[in-house]
Structures are given as structure tokens and as C-alpha cells.
Protein backbone atom coordinates (compact mmCIF):
# COMPACT_ATOMS: atom_id res chain seq x y z
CA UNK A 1 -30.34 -24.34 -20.28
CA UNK A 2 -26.33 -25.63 -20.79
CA UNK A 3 -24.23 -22.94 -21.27
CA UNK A 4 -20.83 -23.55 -22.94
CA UNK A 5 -17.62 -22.62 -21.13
CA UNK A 6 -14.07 -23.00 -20.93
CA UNK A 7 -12.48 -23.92 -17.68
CA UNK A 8 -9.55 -22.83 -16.00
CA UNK A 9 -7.69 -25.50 -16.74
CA UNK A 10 -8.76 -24.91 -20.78
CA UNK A 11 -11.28 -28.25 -20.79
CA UNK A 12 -14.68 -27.22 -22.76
CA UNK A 13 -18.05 -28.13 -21.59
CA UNK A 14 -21.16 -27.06 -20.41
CA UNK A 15 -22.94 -25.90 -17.30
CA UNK A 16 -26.56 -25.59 -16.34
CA UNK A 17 -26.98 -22.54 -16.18
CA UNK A 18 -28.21 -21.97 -12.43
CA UNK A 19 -24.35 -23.77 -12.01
CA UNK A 20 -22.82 -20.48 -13.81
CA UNK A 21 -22.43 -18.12 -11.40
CA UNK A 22 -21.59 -20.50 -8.99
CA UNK A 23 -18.17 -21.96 -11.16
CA UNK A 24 -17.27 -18.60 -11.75
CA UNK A 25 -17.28 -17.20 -8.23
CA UNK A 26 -15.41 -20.45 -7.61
CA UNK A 27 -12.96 -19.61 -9.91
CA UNK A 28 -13.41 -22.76 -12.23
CA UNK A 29 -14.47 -20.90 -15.09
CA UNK A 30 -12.21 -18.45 -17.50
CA UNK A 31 -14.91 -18.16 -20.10
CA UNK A 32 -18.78 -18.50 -20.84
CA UNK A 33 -20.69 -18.05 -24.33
CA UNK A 34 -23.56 -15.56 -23.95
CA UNK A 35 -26.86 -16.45 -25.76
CA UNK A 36 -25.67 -14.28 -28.47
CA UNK A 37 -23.09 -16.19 -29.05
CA UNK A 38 -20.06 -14.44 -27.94
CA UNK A 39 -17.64 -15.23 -25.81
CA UNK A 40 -16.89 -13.56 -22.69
CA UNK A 41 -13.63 -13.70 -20.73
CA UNK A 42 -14.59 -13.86 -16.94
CA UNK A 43 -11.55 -11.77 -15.69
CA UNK A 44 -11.60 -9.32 -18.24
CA UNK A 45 -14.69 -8.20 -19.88
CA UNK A 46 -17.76 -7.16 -18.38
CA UNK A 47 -20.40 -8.54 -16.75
CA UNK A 48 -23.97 -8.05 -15.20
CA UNK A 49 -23.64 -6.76 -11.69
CA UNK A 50 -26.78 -6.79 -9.91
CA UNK A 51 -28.85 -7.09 -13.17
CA UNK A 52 -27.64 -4.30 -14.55
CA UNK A 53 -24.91 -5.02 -17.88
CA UNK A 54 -22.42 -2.90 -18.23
CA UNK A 55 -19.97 -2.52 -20.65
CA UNK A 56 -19.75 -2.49 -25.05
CA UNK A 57 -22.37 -4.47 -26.94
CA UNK A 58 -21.79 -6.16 -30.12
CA UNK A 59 -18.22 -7.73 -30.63
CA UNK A 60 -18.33 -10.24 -33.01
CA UNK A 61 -14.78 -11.17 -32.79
CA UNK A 62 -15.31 -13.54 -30.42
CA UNK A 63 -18.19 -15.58 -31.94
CA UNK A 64 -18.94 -18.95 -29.88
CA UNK A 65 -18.09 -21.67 -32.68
């Protein structure tokens, strides 16, 4: 599945998704879009951690578009 993102260096594309986790422990990444269609910044909101998701559910102010 391609995932859209938004690099570092503020190019858009997408990633397969078994590439995601890599990019972003790479540091290539800034943001992802999360089948919901929101955005998520990679340094500052939260993430899963060991399968586990942590953090506030349901902002739609940052709707993938």
C-alpha cells in the first residue's frame, strides 16, 4: 500500500508502506498521512510504539488533501 508523505526536504510522494518505518528512522521523513487521512508530524505527534498507539484520536485539522 503507498502511503503519502512529506520529506524532509518538503518534496511529496509516496512510500510503500513496509519503506515507512524505515525513512522515518532514517530521518527522511517529517510527515506521513494515516489511513484516516490525517496527517501526522513525525517529530511531534504520536506514534505506535511497539503496537500499542498512544496519544489523542480524531483531529481533523490536519486532513490529508
Amino acid at each position: 500500500m503507498a502511503i503519502r508523505v512529506i520529506y524532509k526536504d518538503k518534496n511529496i510522494g509516496t512510500v510503500n508502506e513496509s519503506r515507512l518505518d524505515e525513512l522515518i528512522k532514517l530521518d527522511r521523513i517529517a510527515a506521513f498521512c494515516r489511513s484516516n487521512d490525517e496527517w501526522v508530524g513525525v517529530e511531534y505527534d504520536p506514534m505506535r510504539r511497539e503496537g500499542v498507539h498512544q496519544g489523542p484520536e480524531g483531529d481533523t485539522s490536519r486532513v490529508c488533501s
